[in-house]
PDB file of N, CA and C in Angstrom:
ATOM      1  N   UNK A   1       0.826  -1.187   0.000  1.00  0.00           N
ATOM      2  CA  UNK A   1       0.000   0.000   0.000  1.00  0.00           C
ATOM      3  C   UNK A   1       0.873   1.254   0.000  1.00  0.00           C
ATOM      4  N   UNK A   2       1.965   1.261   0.737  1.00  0.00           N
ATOM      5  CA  UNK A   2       2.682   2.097   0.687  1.00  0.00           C
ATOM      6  C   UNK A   2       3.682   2.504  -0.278  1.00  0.00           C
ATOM      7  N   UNK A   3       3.689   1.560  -0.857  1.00  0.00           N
ATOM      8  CA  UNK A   3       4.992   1.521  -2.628  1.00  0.00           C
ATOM      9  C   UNK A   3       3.726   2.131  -3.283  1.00  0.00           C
ATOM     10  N   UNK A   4       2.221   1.624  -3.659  1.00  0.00           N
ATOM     11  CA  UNK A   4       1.713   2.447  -3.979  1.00  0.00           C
ATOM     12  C   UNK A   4       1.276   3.259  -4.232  1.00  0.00           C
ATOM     13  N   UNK A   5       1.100   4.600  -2.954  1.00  0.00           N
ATOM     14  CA  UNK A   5       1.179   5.505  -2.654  1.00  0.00           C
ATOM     15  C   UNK A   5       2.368   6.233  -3.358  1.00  0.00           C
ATOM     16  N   UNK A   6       3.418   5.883  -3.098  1.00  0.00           N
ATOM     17  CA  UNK A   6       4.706   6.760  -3.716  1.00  0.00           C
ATOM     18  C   UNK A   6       5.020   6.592  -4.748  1.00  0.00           C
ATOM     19  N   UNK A   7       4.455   5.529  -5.419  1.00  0.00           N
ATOM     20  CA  UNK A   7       4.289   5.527  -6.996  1.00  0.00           C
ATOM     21  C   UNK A   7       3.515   6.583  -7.783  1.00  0.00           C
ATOM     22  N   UNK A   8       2.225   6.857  -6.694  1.00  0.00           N
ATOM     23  CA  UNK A   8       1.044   8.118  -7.332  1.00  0.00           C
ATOM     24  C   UNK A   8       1.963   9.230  -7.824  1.00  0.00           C
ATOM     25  N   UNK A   9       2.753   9.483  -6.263  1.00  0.00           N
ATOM     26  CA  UNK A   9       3.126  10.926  -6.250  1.00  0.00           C
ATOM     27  C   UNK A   9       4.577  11.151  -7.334  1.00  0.00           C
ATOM     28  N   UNK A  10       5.059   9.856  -7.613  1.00  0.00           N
ATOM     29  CA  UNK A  10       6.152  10.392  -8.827  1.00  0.00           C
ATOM     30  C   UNK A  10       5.605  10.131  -9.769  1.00  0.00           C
ATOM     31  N   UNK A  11       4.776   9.858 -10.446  1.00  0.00           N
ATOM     32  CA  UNK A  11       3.884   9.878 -11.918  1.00  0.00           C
ATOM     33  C   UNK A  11       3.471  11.259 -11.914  1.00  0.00           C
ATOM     34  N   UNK A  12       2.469  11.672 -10.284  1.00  0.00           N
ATOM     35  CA  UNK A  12       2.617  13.069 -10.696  1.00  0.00           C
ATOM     36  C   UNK A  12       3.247  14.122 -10.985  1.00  0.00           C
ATOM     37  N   UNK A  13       4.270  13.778 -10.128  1.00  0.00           N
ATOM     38  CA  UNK A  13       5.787  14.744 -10.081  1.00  0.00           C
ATOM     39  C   UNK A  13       6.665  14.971 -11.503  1.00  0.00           C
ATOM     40  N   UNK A  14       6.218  13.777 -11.991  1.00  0.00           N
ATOM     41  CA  UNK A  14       6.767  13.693 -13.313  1.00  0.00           C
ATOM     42  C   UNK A  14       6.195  14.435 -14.874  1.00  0.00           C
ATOM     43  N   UNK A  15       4.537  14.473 -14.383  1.00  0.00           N
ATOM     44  CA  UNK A  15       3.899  14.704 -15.506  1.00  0.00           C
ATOM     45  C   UNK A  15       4.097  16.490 -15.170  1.00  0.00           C
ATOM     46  N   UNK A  16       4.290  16.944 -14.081  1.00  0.00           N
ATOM     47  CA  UNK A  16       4.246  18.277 -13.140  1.00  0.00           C
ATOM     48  C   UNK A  16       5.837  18.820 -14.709  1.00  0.00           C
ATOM     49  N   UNK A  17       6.761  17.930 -14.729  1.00  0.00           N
ATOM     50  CA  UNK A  17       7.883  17.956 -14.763  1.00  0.00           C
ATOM     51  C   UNK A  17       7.968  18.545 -16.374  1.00  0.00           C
ATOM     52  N   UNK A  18       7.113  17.097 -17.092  1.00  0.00           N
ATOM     53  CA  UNK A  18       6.774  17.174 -18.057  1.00  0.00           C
ATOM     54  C   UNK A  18       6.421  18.725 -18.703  1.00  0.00           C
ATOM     55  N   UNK A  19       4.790  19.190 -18.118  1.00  0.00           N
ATOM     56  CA  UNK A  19       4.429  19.953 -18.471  1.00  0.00           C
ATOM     57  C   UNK A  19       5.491  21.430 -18.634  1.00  0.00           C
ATOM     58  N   UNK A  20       6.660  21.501 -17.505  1.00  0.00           N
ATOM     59  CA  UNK A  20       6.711  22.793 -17.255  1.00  0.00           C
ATOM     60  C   UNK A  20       8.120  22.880 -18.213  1.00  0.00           C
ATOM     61  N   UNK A  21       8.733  21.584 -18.502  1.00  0.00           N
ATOM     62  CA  UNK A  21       9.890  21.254 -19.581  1.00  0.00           C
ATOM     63  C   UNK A  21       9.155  21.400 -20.933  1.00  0.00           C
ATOM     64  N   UNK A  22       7.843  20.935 -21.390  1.00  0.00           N
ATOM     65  CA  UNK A  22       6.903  21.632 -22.562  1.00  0.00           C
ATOM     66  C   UNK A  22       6.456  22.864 -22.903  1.00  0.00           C
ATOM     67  N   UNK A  23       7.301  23.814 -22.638  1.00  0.00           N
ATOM     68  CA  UNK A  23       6.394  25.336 -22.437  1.00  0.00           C
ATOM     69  C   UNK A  23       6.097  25.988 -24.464  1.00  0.00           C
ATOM     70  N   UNK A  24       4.746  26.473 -24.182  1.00  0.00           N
ATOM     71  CA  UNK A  24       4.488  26.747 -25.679  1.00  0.00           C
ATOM     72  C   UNK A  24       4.902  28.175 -25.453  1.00  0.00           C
ATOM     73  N   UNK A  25       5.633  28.708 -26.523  1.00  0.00           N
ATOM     74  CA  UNK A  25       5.162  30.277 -26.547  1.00  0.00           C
ATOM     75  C   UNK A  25       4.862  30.824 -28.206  1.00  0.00           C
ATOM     76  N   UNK A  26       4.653  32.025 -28.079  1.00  0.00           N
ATOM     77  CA  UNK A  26       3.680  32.175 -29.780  1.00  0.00           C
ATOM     78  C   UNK A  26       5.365  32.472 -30.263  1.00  0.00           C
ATOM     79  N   UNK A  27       4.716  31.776 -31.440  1.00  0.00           N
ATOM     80  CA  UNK A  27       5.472  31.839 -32.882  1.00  0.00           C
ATOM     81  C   UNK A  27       5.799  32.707 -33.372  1.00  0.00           C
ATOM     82  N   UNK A  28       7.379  33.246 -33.738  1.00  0.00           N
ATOM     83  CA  UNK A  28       7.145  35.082 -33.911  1.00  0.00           C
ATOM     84  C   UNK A  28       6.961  34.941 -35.583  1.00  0.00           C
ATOM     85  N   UNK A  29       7.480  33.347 -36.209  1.00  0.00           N
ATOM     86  CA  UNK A  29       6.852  33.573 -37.661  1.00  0.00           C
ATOM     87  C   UNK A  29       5.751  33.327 -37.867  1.00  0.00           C
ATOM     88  N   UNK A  30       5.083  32.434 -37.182  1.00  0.00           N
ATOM     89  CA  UNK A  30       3.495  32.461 -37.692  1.00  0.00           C
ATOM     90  C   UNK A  30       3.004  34.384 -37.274  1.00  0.00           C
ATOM     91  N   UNK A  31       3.382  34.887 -36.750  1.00  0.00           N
ATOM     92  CA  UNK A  31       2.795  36.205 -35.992  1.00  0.00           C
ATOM     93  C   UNK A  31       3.089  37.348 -37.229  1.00  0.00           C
ATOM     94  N   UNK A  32       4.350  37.191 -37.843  1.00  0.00           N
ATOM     95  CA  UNK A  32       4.846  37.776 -39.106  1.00  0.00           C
ATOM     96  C   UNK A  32       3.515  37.816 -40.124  1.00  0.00           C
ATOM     97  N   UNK A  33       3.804  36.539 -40.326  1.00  0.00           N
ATOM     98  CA  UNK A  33       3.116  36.408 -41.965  1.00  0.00           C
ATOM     99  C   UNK A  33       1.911  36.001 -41.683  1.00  0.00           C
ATOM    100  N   UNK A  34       0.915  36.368 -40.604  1.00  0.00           N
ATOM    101  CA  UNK A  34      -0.777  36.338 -40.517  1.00  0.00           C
ATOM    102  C   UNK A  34      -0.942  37.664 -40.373  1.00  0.00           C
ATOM    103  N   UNK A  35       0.089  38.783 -40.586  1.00  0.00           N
ATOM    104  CA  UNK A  35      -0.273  40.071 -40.482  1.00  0.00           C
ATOM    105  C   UNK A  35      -0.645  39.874 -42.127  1.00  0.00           C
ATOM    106  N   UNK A  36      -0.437  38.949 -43.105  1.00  0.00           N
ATOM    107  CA  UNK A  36      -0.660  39.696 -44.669  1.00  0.00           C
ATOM    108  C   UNK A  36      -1.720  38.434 -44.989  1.00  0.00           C
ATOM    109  N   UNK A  37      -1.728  39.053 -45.920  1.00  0.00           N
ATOM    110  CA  UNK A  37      -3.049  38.470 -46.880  1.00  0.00           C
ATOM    111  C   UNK A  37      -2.086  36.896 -47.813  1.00  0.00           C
ATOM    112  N   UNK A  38      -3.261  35.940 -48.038  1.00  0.00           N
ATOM    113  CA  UNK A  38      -2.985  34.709 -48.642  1.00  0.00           C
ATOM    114  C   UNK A  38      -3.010  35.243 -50.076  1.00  0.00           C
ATOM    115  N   UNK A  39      -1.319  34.579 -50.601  1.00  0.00           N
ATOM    116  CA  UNK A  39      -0.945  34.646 -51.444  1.00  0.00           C
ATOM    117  C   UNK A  39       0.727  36.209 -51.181  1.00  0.00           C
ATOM    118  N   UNK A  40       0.525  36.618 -50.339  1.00  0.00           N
ATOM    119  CA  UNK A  40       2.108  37.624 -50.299  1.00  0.00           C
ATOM    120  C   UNK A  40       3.049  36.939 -50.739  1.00  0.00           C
ATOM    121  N   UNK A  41       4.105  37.752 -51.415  1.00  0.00           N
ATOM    122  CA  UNK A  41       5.370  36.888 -51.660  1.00  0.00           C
ATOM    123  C   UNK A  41       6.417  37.507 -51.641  1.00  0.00           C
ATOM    124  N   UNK A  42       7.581  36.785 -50.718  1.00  0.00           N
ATOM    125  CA  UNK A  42       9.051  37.595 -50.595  1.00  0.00           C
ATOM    126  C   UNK A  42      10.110  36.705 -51.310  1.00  0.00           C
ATOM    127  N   UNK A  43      10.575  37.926 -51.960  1.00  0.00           N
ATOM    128  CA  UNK A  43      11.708  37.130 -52.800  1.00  0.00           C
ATOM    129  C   UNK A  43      13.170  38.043 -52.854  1.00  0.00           C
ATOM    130  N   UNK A  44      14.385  36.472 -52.121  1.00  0.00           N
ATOM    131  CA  UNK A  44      15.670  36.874 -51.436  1.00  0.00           C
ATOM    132  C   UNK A  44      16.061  36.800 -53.165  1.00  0.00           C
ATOM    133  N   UNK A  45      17.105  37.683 -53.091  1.00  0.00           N
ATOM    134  CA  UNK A  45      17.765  37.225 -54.232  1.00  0.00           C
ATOM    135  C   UNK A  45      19.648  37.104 -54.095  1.00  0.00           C
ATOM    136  N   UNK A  46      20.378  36.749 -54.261  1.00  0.00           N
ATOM    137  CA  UNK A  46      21.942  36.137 -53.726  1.00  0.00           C
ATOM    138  C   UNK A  46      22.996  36.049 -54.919  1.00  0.00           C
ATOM    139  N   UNK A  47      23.572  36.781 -54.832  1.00  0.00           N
ATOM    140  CA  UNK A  47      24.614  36.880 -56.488  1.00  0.00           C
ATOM    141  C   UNK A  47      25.920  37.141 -56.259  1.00  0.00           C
ATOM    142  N   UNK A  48      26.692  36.224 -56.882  1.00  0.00           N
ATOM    143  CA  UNK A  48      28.162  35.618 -56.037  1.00  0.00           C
ATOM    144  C   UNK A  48      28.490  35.530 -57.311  1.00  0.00           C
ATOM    145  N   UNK A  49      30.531  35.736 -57.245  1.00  0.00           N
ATOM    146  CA  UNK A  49      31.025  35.701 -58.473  1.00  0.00           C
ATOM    147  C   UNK A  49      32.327  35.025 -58.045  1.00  0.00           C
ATOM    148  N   UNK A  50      32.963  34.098 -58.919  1.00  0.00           N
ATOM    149  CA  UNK A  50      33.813  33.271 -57.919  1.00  0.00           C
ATOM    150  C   UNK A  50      34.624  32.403 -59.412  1.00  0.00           C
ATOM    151  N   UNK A  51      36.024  32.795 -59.859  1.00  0.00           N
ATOM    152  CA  UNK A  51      36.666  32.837 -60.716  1.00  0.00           C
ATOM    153  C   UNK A  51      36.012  32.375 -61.874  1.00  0.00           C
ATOM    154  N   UNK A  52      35.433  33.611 -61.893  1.00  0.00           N
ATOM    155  CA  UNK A  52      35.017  34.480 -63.494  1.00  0.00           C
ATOM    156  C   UNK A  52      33.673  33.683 -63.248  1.00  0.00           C
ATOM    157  N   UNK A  53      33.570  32.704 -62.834  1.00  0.00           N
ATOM    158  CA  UNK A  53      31.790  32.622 -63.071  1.00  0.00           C
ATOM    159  C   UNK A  53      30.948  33.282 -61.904  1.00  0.00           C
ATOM    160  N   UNK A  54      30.155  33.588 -62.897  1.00  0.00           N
ATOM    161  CA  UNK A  54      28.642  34.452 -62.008  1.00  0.00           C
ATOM    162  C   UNK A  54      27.626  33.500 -61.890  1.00  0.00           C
ATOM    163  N   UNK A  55      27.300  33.266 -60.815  1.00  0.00           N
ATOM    164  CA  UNK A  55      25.647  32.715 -59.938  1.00  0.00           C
ATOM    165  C   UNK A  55      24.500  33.980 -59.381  1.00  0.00           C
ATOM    166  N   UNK A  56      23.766  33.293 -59.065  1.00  0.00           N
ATOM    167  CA  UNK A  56      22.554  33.874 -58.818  1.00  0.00           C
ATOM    168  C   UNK A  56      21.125  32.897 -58.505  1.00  0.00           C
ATOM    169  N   UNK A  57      20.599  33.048 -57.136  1.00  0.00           N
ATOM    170  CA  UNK A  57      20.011  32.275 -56.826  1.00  0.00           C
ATOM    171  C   UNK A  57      18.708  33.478 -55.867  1.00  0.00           C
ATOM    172  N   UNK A  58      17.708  33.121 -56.658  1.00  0.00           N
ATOM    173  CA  UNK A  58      16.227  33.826 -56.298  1.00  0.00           C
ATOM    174  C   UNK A  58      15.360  32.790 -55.224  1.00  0.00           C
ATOM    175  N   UNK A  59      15.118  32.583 -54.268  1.00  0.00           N
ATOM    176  CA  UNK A  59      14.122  32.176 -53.270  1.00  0.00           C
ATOM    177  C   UNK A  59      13.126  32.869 -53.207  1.00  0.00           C
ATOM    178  N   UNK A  60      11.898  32.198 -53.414  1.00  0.00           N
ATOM    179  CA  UNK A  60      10.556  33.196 -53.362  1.00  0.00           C
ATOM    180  C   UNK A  60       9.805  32.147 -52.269  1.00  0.00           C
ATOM    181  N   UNK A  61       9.128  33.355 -51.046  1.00  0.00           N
ATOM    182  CA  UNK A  61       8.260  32.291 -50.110  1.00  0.00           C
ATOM    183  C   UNK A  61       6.952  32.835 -50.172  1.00  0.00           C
ATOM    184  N   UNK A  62       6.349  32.500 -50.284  1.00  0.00           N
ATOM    185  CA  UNK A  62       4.607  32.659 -50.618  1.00  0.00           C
ATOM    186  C   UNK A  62       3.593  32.025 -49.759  1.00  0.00           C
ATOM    187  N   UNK A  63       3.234  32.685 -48.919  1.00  0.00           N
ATOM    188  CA  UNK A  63       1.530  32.497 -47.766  1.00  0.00           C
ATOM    189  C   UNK A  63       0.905  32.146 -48.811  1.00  0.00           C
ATOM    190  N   UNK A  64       0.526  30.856 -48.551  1.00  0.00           N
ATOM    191  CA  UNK A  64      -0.656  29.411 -49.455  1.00  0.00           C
ATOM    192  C   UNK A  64      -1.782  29.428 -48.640  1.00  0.00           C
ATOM    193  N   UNK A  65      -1.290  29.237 -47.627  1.00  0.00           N
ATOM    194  CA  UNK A  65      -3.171  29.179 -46.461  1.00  0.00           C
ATOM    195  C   UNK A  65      -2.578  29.864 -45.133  1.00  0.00           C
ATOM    196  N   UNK A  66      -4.054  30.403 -44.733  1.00  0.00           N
ATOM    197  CA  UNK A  66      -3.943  31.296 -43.414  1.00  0.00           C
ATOM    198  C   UNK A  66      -5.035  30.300 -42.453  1.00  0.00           C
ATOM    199  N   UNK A  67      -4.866  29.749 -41.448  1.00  0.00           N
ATOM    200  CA  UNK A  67      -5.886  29.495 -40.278  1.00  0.00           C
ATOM    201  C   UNK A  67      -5.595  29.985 -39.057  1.00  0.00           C
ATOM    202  N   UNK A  68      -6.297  29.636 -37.899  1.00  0.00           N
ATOM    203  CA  UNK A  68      -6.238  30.563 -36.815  1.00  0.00           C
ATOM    204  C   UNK A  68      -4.856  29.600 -36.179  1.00  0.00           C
ATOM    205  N   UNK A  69      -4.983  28.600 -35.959  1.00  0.00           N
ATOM    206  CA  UNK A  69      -3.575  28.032 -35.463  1.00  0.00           C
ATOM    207  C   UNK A  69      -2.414  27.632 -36.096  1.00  0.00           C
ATOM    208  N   UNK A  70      -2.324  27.614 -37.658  1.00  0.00           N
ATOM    209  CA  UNK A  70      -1.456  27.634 -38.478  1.00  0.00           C
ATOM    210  C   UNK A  70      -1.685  27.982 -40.302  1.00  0.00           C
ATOM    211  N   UNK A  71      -0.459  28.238 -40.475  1.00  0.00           N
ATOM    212  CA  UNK A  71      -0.485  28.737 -41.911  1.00  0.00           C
ATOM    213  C   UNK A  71       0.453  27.920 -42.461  1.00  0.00           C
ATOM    214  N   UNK A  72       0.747  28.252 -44.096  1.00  0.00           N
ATOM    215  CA  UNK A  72       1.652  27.097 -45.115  1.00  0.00           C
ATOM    216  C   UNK A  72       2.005  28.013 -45.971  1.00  0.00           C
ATOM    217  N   UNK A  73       3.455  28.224 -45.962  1.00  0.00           N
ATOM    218  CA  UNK A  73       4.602  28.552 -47.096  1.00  0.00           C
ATOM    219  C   UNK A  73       4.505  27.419 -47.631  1.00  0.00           C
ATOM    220  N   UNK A  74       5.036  28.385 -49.000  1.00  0.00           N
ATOM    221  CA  UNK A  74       5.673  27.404 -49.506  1.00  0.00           C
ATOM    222  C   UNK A  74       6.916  28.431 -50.658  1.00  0.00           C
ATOM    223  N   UNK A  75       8.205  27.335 -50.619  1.00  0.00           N
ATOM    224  CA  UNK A  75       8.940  27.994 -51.100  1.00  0.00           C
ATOM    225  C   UNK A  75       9.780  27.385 -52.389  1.00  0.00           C
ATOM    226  N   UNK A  76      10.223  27.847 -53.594  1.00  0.00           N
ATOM    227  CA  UNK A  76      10.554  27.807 -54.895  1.00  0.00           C
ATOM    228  C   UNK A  76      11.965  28.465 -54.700  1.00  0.00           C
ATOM    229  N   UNK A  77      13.476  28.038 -55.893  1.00  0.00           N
ATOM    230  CA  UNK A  77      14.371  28.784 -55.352  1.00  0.00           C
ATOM    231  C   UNK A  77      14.401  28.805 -57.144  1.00  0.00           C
ATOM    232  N   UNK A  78      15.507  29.520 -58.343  1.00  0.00           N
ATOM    233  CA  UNK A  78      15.225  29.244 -59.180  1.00  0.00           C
ATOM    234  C   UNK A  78      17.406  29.808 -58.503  1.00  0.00           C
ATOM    235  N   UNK A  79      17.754  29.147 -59.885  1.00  0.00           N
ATOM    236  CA  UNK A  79      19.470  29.011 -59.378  1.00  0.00           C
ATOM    237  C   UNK A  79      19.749  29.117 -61.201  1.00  0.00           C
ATOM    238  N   UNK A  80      21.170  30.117 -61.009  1.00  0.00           N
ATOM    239  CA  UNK A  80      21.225  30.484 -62.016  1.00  0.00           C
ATOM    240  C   UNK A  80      22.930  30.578 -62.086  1.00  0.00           C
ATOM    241  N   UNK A  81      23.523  29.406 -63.277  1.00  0.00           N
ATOM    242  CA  UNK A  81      25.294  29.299 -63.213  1.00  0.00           C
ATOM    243  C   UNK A  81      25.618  29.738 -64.655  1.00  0.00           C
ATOM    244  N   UNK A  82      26.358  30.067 -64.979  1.00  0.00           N
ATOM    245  CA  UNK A  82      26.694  29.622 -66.713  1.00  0.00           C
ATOM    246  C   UNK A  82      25.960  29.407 -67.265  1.00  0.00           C
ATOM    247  N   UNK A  83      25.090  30.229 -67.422  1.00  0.00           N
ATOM    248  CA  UNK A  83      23.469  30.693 -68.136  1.00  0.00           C
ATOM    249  C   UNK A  83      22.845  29.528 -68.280  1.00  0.00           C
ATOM    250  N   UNK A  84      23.301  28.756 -67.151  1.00  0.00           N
ATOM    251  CA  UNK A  84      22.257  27.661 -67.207  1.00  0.00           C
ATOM    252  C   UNK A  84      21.356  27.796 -66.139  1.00  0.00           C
ATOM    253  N   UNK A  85      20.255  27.327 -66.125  1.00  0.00           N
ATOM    254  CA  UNK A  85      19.286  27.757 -65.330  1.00  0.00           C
ATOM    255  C   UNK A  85      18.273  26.607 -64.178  1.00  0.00           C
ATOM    256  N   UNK A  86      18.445  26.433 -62.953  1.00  0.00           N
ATOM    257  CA  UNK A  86      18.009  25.034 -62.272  1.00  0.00           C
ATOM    258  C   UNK A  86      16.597  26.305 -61.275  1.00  0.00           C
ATOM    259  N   UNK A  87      15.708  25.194 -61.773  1.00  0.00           N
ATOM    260  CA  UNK A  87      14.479  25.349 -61.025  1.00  0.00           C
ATOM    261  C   UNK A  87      13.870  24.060 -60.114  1.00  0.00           C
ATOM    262  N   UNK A  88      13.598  24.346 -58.982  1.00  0.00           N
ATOM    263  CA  UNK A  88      13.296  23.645 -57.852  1.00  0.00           C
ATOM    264  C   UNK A  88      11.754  23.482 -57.716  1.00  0.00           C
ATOM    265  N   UNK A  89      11.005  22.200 -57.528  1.00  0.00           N
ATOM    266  CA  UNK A  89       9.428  22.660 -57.204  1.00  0.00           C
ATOM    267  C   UNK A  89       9.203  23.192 -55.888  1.00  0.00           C
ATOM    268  N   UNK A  90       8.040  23.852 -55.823  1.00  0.00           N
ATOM    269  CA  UNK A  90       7.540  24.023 -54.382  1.00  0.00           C
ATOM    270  C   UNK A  90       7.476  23.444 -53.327  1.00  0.00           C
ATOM    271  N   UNK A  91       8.009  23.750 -51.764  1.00  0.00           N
ATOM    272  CA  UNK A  91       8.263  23.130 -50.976  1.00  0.00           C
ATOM    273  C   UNK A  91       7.452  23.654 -50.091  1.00  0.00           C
ATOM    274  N   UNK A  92       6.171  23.114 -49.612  1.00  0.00           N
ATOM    275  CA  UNK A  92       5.271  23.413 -48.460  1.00  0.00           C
ATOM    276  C   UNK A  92       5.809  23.036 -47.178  1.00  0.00           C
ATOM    277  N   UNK A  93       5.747  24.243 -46.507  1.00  0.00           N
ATOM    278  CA  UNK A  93       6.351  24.422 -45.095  1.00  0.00           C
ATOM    279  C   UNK A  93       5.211  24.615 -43.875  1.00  0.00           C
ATOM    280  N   UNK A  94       4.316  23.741 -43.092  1.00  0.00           N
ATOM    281  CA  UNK A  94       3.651  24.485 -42.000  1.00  0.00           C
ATOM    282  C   UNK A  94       4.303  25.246 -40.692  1.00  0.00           C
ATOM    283  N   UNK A  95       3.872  26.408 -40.542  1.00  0.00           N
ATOM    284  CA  UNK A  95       4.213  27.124 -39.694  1.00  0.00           C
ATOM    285  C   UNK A  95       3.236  26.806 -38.456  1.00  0.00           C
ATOM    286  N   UNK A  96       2.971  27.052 -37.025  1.00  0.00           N
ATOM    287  CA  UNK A  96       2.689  26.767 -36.084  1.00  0.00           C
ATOM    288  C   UNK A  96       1.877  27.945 -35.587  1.00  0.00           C
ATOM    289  N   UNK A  97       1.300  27.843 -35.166  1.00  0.00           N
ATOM    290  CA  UNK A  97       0.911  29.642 -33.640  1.00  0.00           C
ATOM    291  C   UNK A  97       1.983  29.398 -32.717  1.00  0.00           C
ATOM    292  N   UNK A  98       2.097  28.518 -32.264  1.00  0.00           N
ATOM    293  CA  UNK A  98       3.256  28.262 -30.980  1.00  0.00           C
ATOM    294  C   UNK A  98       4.079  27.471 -31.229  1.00  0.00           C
ATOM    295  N   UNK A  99       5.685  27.608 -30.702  1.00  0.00           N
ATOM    296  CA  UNK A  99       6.515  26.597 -30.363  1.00  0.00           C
ATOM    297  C   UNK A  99       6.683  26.218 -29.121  1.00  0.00           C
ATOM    298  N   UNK A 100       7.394  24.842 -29.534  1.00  0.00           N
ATOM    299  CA  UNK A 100       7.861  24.910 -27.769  1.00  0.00           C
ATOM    300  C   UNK A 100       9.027  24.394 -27.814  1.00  0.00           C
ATOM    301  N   UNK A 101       9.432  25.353 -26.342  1.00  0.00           N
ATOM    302  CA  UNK A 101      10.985  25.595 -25.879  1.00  0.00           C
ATOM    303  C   UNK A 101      10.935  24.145 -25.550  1.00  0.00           C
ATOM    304  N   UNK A 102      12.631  23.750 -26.182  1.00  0.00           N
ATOM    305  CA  UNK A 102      13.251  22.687 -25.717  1.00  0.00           C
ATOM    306  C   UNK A 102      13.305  22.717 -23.775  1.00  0.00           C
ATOM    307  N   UNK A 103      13.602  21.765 -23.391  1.00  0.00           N
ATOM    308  CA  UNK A 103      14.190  21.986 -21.903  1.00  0.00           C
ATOM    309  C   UNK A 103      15.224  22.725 -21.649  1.00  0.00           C
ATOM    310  N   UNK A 104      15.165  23.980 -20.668  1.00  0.00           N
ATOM    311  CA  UNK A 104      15.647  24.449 -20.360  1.00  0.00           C
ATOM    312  C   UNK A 104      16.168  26.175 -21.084  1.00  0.00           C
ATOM    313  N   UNK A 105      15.628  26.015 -21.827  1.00  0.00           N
ATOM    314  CA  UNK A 105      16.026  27.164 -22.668  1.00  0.00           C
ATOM    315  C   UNK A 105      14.722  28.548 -22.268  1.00  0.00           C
ATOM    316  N   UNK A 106      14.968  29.732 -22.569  1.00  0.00           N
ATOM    317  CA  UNK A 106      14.282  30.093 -21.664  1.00  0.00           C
ATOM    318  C   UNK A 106      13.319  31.308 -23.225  1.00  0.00           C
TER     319      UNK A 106
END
């Protein structure tokens, strides 16, 4: 009866443990990109020159869907060497409302 008892209280102690090592806090990118409208699009662009050849590489990320607890990028890069030209398909990314902190991190 008594191993039992002290079994309760570290399952609870543990789930106590659990919870407070799980902490959610809001997402500062979902918080970004639900300020705009479905369909915005940002595009990095990166141009490097590196004995005598020129590159160039365009990333475009584009808000696909907006909901109240998450949204979906999705992102395209188009890469550009010796006028040759490499295009990537779309890569859907879900974003979150909240993450959560690893243990211990604050």
């Amino acid at each position: 009866m008594r191993f039992g008892g002290l079994l309760c209280v570290l399952v609870a102690l543990s789930s106590v443990a659990r919870v407070a090592a799980d902490e959610s806090v809001p997402n500062p990118e979902f918080d970004n990109w639900s300020r705009f409208k479905m369909g915005t699009s940002v595009t990095l662009k990166s141009s490097s020159e590196a004995m005598g050849t020129t590159s160039e590489v365009l990333v475009t990320t584009t808000l696909v869907e907006v909901g109240p607890d998450k949204l979906v990028v999705a992102m395209t890069s188009v890469a550009k060497a010796n006028g040759i030209e490499f295009k990537s398909p779309p890569a859907k990314r879900d974003v979150s409302k909240t993450i959560t902190l690893p243990k211990g991190a604050k």
